[in-house]
Protein backbone atom coordinates (compact mmCIF):
# COMPACT_ATOMS: atom_id res chain seq x y z
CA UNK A 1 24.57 26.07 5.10
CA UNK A 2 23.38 26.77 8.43
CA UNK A 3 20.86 24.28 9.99
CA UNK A 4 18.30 26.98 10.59
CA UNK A 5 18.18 27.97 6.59
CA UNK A 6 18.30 24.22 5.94
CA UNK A 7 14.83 24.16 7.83
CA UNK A 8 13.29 26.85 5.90
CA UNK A 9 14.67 26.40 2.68
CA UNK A 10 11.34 24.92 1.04
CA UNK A 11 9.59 27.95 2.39
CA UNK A 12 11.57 30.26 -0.51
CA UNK A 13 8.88 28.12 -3.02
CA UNK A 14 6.34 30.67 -1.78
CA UNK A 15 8.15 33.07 -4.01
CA UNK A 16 6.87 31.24 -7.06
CA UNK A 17 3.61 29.53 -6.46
CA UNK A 18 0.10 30.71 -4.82
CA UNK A 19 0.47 28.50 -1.43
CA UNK A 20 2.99 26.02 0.01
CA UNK A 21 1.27 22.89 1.81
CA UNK A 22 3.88 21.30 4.28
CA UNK A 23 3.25 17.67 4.96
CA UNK A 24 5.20 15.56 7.99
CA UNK A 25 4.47 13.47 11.25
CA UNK A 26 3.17 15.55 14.41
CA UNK A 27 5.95 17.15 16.39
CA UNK A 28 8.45 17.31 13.61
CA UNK A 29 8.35 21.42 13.46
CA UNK A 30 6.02 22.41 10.40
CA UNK A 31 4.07 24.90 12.61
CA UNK A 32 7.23 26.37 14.22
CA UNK A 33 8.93 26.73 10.86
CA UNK A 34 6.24 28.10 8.96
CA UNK A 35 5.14 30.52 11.90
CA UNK A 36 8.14 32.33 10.86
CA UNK A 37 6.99 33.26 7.63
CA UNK A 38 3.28 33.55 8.32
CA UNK A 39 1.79 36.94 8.71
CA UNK A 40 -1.38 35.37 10.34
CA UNK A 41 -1.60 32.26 11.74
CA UNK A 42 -5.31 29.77 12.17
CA UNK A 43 -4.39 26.79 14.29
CA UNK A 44 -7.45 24.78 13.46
CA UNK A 45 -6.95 21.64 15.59
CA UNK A 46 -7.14 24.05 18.56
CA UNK A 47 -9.13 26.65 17.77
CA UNK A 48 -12.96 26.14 17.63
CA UNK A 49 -13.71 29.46 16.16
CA UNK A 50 -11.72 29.66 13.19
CA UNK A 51 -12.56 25.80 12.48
CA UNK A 52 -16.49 27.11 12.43
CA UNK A 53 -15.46 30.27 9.66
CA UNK A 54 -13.82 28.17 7.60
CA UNK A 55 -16.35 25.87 7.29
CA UNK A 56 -18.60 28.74 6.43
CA UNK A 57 -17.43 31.89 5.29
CA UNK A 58 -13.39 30.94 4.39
CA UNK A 59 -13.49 34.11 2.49
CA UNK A 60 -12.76 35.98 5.90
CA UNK A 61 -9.78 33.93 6.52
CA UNK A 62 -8.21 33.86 2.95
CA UNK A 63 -8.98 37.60 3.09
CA UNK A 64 -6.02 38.12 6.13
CA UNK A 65 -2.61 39.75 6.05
CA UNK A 66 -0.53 37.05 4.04
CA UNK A 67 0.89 34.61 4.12
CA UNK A 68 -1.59 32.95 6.00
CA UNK A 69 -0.91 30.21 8.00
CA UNK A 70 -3.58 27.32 8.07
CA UNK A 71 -2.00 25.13 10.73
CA UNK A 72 -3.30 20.83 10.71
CA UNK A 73 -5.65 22.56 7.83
CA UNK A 74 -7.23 18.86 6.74
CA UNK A 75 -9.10 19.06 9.84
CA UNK A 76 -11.33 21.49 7.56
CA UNK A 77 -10.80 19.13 4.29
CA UNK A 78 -13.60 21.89 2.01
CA UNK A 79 -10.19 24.73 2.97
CA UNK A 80 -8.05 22.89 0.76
CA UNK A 81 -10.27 24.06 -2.76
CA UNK A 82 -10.96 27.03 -1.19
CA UNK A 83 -7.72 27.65 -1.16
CA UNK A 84 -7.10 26.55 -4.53
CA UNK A 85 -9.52 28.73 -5.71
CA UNK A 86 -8.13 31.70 -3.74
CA UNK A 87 -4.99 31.00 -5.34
CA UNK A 88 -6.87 31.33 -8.88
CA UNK A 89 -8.50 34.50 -8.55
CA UNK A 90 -5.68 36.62 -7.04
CA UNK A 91 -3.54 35.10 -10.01
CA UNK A 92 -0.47 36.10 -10.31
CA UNK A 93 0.02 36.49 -6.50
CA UNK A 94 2.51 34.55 -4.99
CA UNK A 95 2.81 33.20 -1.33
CA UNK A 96 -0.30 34.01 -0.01
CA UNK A 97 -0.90 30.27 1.85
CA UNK A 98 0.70 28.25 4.06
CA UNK A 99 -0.66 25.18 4.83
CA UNK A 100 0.76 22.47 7.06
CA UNK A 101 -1.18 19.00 7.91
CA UNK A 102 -0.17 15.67 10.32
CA UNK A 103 -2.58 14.02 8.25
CA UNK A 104 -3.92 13.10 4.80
CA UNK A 105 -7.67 13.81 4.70
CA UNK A 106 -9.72 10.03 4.35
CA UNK A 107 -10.21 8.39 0.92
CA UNK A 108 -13.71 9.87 1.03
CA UNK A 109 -12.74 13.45 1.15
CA UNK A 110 -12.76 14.24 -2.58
CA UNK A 111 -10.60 17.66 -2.92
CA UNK A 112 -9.09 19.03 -6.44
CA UNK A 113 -5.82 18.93 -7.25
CA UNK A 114 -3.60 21.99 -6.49
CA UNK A 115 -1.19 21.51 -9.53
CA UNK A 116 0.30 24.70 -10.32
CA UNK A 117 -1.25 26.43 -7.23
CA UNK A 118 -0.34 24.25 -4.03
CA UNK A 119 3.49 23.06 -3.89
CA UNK A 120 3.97 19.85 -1.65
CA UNK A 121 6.89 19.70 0.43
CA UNK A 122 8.02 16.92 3.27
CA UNK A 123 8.91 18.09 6.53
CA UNK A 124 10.34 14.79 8.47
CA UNK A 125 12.32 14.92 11.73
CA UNK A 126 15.26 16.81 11.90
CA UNK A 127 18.41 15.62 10.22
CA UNK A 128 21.68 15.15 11.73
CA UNK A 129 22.91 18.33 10.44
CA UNK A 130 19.83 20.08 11.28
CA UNK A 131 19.84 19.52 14.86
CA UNK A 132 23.90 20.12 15.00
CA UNK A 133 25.42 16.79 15.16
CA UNK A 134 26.37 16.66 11.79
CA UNK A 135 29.34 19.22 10.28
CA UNK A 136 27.81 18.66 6.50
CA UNK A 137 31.74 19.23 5.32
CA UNK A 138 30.62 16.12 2.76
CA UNK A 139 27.85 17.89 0.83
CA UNK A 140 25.74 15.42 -1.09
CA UNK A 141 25.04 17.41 -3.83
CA UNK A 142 28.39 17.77 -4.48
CA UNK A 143 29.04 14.06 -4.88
CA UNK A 144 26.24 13.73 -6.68
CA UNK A 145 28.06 16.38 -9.04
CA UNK A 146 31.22 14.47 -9.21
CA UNK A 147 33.36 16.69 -7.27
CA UNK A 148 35.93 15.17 -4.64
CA UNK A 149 34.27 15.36 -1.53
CA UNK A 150 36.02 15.54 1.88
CA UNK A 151 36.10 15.93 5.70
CA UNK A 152 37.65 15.86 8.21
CA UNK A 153 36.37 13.08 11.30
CA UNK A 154 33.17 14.98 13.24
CA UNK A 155 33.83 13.30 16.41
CA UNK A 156 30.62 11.68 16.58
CA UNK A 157 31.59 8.31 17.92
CA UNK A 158 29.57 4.92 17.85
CA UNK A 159 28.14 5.75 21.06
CA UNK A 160 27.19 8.37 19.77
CA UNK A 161 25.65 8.02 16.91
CA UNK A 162 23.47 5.13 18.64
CA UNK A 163 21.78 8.35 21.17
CA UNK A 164 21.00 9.99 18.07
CA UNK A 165 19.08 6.96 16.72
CA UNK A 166 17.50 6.52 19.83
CA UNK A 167 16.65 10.40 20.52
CA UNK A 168 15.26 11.23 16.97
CA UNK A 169 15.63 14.82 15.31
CA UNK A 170 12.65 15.38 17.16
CA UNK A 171 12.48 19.61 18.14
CA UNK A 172 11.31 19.11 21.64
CA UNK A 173 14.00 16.29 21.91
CA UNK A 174 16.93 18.17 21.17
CA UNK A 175 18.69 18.29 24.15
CA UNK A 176 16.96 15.37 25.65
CA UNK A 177 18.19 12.13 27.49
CA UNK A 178 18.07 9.13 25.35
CA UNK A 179 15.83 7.88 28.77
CA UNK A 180 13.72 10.97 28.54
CA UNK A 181 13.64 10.47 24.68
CA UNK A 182 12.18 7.17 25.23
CA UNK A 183 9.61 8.00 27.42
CA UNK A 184 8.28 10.57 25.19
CA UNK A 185 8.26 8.58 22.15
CA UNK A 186 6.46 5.86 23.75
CA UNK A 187 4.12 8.07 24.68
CA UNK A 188 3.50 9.68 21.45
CA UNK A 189 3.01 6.10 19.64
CA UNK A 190 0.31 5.48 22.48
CA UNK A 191 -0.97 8.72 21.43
CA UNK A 192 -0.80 7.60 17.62
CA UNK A 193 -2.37 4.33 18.34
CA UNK A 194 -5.15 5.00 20.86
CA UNK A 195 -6.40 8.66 19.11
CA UNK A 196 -4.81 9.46 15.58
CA UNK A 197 -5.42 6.45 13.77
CA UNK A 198 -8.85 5.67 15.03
CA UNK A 199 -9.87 8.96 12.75
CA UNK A 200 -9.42 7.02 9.75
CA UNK A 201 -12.01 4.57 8.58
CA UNK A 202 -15.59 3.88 10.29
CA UNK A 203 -14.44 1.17 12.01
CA UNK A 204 -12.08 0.94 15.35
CA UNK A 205 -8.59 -0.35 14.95
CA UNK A 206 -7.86 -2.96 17.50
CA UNK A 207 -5.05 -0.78 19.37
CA UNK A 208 -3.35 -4.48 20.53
CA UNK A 209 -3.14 -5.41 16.51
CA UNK A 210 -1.57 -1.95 16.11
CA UNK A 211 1.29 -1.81 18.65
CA UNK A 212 2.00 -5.52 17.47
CA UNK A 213 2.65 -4.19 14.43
CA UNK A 214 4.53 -1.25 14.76
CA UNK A 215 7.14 -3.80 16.47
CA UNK A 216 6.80 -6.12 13.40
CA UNK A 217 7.58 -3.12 11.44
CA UNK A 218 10.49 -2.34 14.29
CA UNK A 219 12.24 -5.83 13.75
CA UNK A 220 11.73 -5.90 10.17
CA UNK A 221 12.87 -2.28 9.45
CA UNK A 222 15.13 -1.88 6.37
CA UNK A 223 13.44 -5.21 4.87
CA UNK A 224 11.03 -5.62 2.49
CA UNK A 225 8.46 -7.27 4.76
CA UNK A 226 5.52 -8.45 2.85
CA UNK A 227 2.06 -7.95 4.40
CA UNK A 228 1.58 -11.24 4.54
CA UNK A 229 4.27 -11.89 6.65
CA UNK A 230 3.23 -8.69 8.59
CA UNK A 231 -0.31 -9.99 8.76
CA UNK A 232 1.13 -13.51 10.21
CA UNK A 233 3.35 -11.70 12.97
CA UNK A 234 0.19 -9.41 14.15
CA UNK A 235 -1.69 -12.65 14.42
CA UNK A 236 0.27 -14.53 16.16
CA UNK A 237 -0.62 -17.72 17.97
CA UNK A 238 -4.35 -16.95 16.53
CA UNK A 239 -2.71 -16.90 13.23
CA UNK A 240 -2.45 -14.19 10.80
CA UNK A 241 -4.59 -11.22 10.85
CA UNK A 242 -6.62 -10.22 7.33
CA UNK A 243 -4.59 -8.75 4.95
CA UNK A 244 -6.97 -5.89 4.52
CA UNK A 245 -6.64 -5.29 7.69
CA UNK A 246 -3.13 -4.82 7.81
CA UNK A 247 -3.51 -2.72 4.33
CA UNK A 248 -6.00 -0.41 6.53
CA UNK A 249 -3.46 0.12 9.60
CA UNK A 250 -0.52 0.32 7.16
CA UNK A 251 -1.91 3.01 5.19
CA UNK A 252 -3.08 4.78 8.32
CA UNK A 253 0.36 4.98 9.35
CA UNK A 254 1.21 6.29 6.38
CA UNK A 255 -1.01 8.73 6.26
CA UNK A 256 0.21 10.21 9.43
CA UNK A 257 4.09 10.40 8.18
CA UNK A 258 5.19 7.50 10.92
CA UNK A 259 6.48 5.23 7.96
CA UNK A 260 7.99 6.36 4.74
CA UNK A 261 9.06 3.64 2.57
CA UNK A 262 11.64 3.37 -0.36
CA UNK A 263 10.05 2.84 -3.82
CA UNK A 264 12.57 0.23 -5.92
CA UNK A 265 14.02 1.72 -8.35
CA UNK A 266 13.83 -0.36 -12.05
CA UNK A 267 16.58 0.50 -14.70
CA UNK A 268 17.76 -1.28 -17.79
CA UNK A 269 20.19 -4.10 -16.40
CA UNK A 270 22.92 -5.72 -18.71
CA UNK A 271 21.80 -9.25 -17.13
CA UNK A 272 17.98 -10.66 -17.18
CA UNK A 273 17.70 -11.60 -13.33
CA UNK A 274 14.49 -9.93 -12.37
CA UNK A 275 14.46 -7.23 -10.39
CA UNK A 276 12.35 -7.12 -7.19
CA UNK A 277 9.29 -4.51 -7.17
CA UNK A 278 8.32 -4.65 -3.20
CA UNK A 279 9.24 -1.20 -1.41
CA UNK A 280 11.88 -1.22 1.82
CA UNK A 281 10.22 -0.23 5.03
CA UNK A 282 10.83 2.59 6.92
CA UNK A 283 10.04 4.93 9.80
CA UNK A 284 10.09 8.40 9.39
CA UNK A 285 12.46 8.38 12.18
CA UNK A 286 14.49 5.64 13.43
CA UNK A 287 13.63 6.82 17.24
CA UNK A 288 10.29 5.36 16.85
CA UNK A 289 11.55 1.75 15.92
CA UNK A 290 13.38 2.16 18.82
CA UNK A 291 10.13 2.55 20.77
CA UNK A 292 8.12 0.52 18.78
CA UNK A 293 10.89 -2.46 20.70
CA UNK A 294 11.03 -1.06 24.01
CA UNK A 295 14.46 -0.62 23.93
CA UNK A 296 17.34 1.98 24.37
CA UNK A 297 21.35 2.52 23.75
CA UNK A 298 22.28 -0.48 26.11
CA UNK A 299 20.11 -3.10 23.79
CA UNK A 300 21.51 -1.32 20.64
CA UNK A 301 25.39 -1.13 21.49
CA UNK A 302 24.78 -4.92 22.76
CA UNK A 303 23.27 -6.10 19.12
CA UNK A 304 25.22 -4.10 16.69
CA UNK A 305 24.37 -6.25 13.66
CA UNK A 306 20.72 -5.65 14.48
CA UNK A 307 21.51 -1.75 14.89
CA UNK A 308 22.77 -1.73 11.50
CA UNK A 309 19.63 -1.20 10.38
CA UNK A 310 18.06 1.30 12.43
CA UNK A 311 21.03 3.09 11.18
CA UNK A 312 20.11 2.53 8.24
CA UNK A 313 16.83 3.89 8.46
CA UNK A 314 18.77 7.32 10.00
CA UNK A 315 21.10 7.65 6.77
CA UNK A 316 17.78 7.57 4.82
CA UNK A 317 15.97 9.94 7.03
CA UNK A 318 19.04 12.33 6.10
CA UNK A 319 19.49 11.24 2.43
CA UNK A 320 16.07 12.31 1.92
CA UNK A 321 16.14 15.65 3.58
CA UNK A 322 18.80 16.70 2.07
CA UNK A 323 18.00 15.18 -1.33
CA UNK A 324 14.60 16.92 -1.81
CA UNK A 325 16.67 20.32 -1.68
CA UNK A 326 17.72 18.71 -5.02
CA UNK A 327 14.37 17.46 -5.73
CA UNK A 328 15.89 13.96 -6.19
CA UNK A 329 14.12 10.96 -4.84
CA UNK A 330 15.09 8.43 -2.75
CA UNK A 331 14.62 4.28 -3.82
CA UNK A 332 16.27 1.12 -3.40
CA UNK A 333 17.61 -1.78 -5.51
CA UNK A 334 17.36 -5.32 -5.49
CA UNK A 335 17.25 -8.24 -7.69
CA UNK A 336 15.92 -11.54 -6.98
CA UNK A 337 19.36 -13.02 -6.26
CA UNK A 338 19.22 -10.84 -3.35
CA UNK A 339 21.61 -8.70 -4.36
CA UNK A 340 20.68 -5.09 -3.57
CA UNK A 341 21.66 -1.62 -3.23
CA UNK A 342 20.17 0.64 -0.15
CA UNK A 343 19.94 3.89 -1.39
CA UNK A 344 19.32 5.12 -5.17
CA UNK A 345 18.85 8.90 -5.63
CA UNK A 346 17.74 9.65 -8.45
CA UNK A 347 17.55 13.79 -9.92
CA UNK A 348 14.91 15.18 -12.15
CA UNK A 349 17.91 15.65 -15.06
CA UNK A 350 18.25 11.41 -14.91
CA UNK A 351 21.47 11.74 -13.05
CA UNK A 352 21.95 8.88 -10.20
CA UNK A 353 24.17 8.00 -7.42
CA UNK A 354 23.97 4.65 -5.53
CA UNK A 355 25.00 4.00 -1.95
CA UNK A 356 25.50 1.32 0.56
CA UNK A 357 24.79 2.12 4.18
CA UNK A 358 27.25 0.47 6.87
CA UNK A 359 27.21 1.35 9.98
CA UNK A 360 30.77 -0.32 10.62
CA UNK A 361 33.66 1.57 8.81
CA UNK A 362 35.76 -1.74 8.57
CA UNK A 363 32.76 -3.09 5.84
CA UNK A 364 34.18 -0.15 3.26
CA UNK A 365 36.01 -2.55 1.10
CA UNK A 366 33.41 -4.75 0.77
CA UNK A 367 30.15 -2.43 0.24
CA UNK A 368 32.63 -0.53 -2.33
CA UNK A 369 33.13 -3.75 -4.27
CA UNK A 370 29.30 -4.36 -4.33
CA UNK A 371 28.80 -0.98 -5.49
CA UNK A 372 31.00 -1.60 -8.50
CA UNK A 373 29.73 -4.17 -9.32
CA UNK A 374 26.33 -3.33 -9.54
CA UNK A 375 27.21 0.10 -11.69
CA UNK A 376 29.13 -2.07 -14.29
CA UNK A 377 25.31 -4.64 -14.28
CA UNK A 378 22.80 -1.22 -15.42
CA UNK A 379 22.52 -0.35 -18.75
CA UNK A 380 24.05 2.89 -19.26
CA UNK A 381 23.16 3.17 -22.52
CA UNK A 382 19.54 3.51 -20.98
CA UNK A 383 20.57 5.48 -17.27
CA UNK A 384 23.82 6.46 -17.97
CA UNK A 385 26.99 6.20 -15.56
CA UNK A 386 25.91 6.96 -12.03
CA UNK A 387 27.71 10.28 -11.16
CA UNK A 388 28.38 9.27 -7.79
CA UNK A 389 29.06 5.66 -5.15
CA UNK A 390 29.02 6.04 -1.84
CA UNK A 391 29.05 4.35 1.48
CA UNK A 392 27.77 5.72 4.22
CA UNK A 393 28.97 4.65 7.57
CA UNK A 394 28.82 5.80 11.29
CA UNK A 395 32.14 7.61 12.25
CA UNK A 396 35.59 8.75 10.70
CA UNK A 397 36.80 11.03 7.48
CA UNK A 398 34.69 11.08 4.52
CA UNK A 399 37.22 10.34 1.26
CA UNK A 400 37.39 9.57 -1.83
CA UNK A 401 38.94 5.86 -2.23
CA UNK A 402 40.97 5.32 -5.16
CA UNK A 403 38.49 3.27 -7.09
CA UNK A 404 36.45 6.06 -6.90
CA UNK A 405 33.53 5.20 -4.11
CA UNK A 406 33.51 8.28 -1.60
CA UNK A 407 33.63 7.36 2.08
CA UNK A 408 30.77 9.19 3.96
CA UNK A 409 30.75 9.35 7.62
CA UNK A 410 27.32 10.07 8.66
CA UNK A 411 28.28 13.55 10.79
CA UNK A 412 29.92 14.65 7.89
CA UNK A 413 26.85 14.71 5.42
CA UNK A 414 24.74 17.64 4.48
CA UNK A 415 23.09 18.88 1.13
């Protein structure tokens, strides 16, 4: 699959539902993507007089050539059932909206929901494949069928690997300097901190308390930090913060796409060690950890064990792209032995595949042997077998081994 169809793809849902709303952090692409589909396009967040219609006769927007194209559309929240109801009345049209948004609207924006009219798709920085650094030989939707999966070595090395963790799959970033990467990401969390997150709540967020903990959430990334252990590195000398506070900037992040986290995932086990609930942490991109720390490829090739994760974090950002084409979902296992697992995806049939992420091909043997261990502890009388175990790692062929774990090299991966 080309990268450019890979892109699109969630755009085909417009074929069977009234409107498509595409969700993901600023700068990640939705309006570019789903200008190319869009008959007539209203940037709102630019454009003062199509803000004022729809706020007062949306009827003269909805009316346009479709699809129409309501670009950062929860900056008028009321569009969103106007929509809806659009959607209702010209029943059984399909693809007539396209809505794309940086931003959930505030608690206190009450809106209907659009089930059965609205589809919601995430758009996240580009993956690997995506922006052409990955060959996708190793298709994961083939190992999650079963199939033997191979490739031969990308030639991404280490090196590598690291610009891409640094750069992002950023659009304007594509053919960027990991030093001109980091000066643009730094400037879009300043952006984040000082403007976008202010807009939610009535109070002001202290910007200091915010960049403090976007580098908690940096250093921690991969974990599941507690809040309050978050709320205790924010504070500081002063000591810790209050945990609604952190709750507030937390969900603000989240609301803006910066931080997507992975849900645990809670199956019948053959043994009765609890399982723990508390999500992993994540950026939506691994580039703005990298920020977050102030820090570029020469920090990350000299602390490798600490670049694990942030690699980590990029094998999810992938894992999930290319496992919503599925519509599988992407969680995380670990029991309260600390034993864990650091990517579950899960497909709507009940079908599952666990992998282990490691970023140095030499730990193979060892994540494999973790892997199999952990598929012989779940119930599969309750889950069934997993169809597919994987590790993921950062260069070299992707293989199946002879105890039957595939090898995945991270520029070999697609969907």
């Amino acid at each position: 699959m080309e990268s450019a169809s890979l892109r699109l793809w969630f755009l085909q849902r417009l074929s069977a539902i009234g409107a498509v709303l595409i969700e993901g952090p600023k700068a990640c692409g939705k309006t570019a993507s789903a200008s190319q589909k869009a008959a007539t396009t209203y940037r709102l967040d630019v454009d003062q007089a199509a803000r004022d219609v729809a706020s007062v006769a949306p009827a003269l927007l909805l009316d346009s050539a479709t699809p129409v194209l309501f670009d950062e559309w929860q900056v008028v929240p009321s569009l969103w059932d106007q929509v809806r109801r659009s959607v209702d009345d010209r029943a059984p049209e399909k693809g007539l909206y396209i809505l794309t948004g940086s931003a959930t609207p505030r608690e206190d924006v009450n809106r209907h929901s659009g089930a059965g009219r609205i589809a919601v798709v995430q758009m996240r920085p580009m993956s690997l494949m995506e922006s052409g650094h990955s060959t996708g030989q190793a298709s994961l939707k083939a190992v999650l069928d079963g199939d033997q999966v191979t490739a031969q070595d990308s030639g991404l090395t280490v090196p590598d690997v690291i610009d891409r963790i640094c750069i992002g799959g950023w659009p304007a970033l594509l053919d960027a300097t990991a030093q001109d990467a980091g000066r643009w990401l730094r400037d879009y969390l300043n952006q984040i901190v000082l403007v976008d997150v202010q807009q939610f709540g009535t109070r002001r967020r202290d910007p200091e308390n915010l960049r403090r903990l976007l580098n908690s959430l940096a250093r921690t990334v991969g974990a599941a930090a507690r809040v309050t252990a978050l709320a205790k590195d924010v504070g500081g000398a002063e000591g810790p913060i209050a945990r609604a506070t952190v709750d507030g900037y937390l969900d603000s992040l989240s609301r803006l796409r910066l931080t997507e986290n992975s849900p645990a995932w809670a199956p019948h086990m053959r043994s009765a060690t609890p399982l723990q609930s508390s999500p992993t942490r994540y950026f939506v991109d691994p580039s703005l950890a990298v920020a977050a720390l102030g820090q570029g490829p020469t920090q990350l090739l000299g602390d490798l064990n600490a670049t694990g994760f942030l690699f980590e974090n990029l094998v999810v950002r992938d894992i999930r792209t290319y496992a919503q084409r599925l519509g599988g979902s992407v969680h995380h296992w670990r029991d309260q032995n600390q034993n864990e697992v650091d990517v579950v995806v899960t497909l709507p049939d009940g079908r599952w595949g666990a992998f282990e992420v490691k970023m140095n091909p030499a730990d193979s043997d060892k994540a494999a042997a973790a892997l199999l261990s952990f598929a012989e502890k779940v119930d599969h009388s309750k889950v069934g077998r997993p169809t597919a175990l994987g590790v993921i790692t950062s260069t070299g062929f992707a293989y199946r081994r002879p105890d039957g774990v595939t090898v995945l090299p991270i520029g070999t991966l697609g969907p």
